[in-house]
C-alpha atoms as a PDB file:
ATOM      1  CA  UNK A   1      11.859   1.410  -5.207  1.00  0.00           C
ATOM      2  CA  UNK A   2      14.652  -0.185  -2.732  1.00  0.00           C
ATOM      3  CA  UNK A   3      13.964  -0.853   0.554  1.00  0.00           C
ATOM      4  CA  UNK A   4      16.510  -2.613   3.577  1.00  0.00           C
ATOM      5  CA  UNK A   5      15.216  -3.700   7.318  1.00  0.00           C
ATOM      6  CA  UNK A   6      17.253  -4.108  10.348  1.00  0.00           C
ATOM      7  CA  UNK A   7      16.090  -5.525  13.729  1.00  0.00           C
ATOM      8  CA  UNK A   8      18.068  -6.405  16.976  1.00  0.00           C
ATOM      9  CA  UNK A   9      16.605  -8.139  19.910  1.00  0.00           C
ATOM     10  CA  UNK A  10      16.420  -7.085  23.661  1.00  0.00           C
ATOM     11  CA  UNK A  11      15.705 -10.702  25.483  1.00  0.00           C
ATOM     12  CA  UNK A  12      14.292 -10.332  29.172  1.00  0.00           C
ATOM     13  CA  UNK A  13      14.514 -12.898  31.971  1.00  0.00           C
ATOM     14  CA  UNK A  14      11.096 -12.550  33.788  1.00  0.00           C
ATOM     15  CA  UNK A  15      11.401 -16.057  36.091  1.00  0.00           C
ATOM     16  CA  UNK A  16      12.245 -19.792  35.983  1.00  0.00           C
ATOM     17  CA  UNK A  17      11.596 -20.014  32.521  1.00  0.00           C
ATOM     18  CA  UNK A  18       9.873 -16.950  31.116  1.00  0.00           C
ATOM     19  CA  UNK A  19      11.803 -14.985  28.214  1.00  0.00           C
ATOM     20  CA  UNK A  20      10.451 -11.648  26.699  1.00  0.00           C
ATOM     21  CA  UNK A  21      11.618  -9.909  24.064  1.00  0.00           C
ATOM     22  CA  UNK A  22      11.069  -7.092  21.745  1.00  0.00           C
ATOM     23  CA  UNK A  23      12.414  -5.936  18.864  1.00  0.00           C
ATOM     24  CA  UNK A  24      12.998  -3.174  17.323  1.00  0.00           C
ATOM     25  CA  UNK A  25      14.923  -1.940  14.129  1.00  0.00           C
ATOM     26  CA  UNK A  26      14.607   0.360  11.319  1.00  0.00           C
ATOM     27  CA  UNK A  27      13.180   0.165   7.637  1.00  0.00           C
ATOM     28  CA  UNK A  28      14.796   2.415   4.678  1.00  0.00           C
ATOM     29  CA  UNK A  29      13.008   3.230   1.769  1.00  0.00           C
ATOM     30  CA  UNK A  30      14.248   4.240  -1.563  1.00  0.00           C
ATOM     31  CA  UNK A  31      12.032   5.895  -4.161  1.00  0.00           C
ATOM     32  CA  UNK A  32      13.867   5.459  -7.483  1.00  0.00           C
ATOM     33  CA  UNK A  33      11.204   6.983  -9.424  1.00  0.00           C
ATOM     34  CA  UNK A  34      11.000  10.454 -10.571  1.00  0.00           C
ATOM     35  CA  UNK A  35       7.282  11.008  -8.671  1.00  0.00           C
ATOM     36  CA  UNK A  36       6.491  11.229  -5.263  1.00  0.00           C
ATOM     37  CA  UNK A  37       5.651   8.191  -3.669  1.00  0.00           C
ATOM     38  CA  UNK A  38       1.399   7.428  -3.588  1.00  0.00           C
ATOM     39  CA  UNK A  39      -0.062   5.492  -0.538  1.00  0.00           C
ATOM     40  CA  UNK A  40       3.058   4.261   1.320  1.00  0.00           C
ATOM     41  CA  UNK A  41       2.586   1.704   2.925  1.00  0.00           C
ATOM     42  CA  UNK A  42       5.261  -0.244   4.780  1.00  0.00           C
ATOM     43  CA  UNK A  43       4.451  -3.397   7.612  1.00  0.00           C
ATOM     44  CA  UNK A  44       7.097  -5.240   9.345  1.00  0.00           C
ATOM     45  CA  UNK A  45       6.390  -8.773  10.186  1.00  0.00           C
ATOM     46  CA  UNK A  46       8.270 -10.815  12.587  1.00  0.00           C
ATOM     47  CA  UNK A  47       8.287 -14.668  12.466  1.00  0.00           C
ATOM     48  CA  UNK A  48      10.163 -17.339  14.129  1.00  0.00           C
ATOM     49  CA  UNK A  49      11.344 -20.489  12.212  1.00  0.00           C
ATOM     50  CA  UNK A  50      13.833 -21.235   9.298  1.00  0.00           C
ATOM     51  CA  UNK A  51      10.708 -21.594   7.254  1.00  0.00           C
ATOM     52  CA  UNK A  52       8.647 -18.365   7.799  1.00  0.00           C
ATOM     53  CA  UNK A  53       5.315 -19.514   5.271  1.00  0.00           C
ATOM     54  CA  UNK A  54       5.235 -22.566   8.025  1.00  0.00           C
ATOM     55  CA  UNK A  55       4.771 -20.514  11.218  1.00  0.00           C
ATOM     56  CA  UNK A  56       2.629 -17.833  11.842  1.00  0.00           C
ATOM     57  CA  UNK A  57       3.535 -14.004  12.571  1.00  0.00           C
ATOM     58  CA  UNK A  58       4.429 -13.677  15.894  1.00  0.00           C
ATOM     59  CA  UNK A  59       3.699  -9.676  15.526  1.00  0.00           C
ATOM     60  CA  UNK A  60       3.161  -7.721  12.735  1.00  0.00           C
ATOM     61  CA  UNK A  61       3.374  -3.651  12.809  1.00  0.00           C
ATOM     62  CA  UNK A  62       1.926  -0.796  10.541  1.00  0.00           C
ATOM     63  CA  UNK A  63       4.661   1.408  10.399  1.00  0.00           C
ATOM     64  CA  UNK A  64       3.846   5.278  11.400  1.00  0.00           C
ATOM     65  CA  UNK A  65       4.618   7.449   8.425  1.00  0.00           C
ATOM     66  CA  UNK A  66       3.828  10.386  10.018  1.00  0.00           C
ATOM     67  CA  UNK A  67       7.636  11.852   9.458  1.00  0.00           C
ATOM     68  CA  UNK A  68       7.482  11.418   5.922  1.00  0.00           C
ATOM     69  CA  UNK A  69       4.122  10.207   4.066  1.00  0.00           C
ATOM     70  CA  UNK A  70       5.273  11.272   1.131  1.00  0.00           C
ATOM     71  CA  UNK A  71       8.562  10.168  -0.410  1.00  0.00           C
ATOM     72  CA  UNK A  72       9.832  12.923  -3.158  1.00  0.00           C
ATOM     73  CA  UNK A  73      11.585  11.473  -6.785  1.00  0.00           C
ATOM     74  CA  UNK A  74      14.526   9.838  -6.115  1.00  0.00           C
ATOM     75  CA  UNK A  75      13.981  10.849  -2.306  1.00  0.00           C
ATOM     76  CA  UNK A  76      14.687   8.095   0.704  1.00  0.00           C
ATOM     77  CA  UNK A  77      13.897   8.002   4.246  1.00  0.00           C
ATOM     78  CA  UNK A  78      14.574   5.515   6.930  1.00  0.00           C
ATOM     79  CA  UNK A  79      11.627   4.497   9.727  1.00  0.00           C
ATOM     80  CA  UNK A  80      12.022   3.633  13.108  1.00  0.00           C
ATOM     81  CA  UNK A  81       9.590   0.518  13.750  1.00  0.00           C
ATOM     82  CA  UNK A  82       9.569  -1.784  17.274  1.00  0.00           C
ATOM     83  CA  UNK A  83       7.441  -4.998  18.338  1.00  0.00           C
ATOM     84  CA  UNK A  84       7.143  -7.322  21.754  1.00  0.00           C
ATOM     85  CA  UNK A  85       7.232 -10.761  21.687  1.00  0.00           C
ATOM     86  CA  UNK A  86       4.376 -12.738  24.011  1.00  0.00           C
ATOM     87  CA  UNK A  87       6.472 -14.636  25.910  1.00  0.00           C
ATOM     88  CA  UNK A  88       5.130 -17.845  24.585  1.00  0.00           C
ATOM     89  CA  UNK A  89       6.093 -17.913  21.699  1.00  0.00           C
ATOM     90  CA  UNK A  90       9.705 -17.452  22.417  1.00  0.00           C
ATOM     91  CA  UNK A  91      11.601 -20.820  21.730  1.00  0.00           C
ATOM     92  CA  UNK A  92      15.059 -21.400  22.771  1.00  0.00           C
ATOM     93  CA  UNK A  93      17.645 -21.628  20.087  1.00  0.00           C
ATOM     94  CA  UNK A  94      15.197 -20.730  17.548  1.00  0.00           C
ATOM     95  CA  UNK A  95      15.672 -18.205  14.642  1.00  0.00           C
ATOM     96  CA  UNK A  96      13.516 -15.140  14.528  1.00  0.00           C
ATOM     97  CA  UNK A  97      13.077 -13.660  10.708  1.00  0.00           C
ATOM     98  CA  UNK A  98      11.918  -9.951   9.961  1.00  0.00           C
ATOM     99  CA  UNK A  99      10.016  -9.056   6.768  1.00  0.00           C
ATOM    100  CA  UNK A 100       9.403  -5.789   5.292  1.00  0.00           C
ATOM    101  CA  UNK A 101       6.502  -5.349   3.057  1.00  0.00           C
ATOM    102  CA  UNK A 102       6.587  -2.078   1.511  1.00  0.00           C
ATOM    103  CA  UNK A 103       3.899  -0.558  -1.020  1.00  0.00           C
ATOM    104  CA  UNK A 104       3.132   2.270  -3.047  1.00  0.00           C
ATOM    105  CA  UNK A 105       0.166   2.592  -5.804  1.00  0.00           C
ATOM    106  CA  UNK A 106       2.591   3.968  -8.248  1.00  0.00           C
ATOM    107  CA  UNK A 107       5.955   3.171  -9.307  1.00  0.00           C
ATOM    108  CA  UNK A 108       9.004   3.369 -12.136  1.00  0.00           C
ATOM    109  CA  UNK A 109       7.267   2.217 -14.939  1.00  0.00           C
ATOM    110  CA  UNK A 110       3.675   2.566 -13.509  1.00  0.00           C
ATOM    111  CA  UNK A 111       2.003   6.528 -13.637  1.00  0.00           C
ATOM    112  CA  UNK A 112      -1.390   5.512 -12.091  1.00  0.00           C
ATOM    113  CA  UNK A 113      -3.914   2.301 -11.597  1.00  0.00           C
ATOM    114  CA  UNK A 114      -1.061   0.105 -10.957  1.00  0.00           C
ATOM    115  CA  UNK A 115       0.759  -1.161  -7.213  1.00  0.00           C
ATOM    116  CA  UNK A 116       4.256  -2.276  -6.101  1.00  0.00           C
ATOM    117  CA  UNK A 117       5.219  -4.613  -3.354  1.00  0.00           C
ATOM    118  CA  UNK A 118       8.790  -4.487  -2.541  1.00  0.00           C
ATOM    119  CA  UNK A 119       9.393  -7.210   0.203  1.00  0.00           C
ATOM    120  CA  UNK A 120      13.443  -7.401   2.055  1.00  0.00           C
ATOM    121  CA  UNK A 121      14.086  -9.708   4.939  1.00  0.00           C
ATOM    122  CA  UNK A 122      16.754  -9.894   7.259  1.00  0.00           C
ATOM    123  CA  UNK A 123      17.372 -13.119   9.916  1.00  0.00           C
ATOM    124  CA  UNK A 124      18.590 -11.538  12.945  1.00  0.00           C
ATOM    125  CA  UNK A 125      19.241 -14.089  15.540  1.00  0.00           C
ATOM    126  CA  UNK A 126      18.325 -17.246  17.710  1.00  0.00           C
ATOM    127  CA  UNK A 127      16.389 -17.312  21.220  1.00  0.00           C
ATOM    128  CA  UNK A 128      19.165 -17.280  23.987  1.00  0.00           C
ATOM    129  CA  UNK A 129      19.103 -20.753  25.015  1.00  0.00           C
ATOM    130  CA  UNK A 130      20.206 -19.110  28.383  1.00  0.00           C
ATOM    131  CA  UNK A 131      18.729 -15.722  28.547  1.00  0.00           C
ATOM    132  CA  UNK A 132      19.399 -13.436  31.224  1.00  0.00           C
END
């Protein structure tokens, strides 16, 4: 299995000095095994920070699979995901981080009893130090 994420941020001036954001993006999804996929699973996580295992998720989101809960052998399909950000947590000049966790209970060299984790991260941007 191969998996990519992409994210972009919308930043929002509310007043003085509130900023809120959301983000939204989309996750792709590779099976490169000759079964169908069993028990997707795929949940985007969004943290801020260079280091993301020293901050906490700011949002995390269970990805509806209701256009494809099944990927076929060697079949793909890319998944439209969004999140908000609570306004306190956004931090001027600071570095957001997406991370895709994606799962299935079988895989290439697994026919049953077995999982795989694929994980793909992408940095897409600081906090405007100016938003507007």
């Amino acid at each position: 299995m191969d998996a990519s994420i992409t994210a972009e941020a919308h930043w929002l001036r509310g007043g003085e000095q509130s900023t809120s954001a959301w983000i939204d993006g989309w996750v792709c999804v590779g099976n490169k095994s000759e079964l169908p996929t069993d028990s997707l699973r795929i949940v985007v996580k969004i943290v801020e920070g260079i280091k993301p295992s020293m901050h906490p998720y700011t949002a995390t989101v269970h990805i509806d699979l209701a256009e494809s809960p099944v990927l076929e052998g060697q079949g793909s399909h890319c998944f439209p995901w969004a999140a908000s950000v609570p306004s306190e947590t956004v931090k001027p000049g600071v570095p957001w981080k997406v991370l895709g966790l994606i799962s299935v209970k079988n895989g290439a060299n697994c026919t049953s009893g077995c999982s795989l984790t694929v994980r793909t991260m992408t940095v897409f941007g600081y906090a405007p130090s100016e938003p507007g």
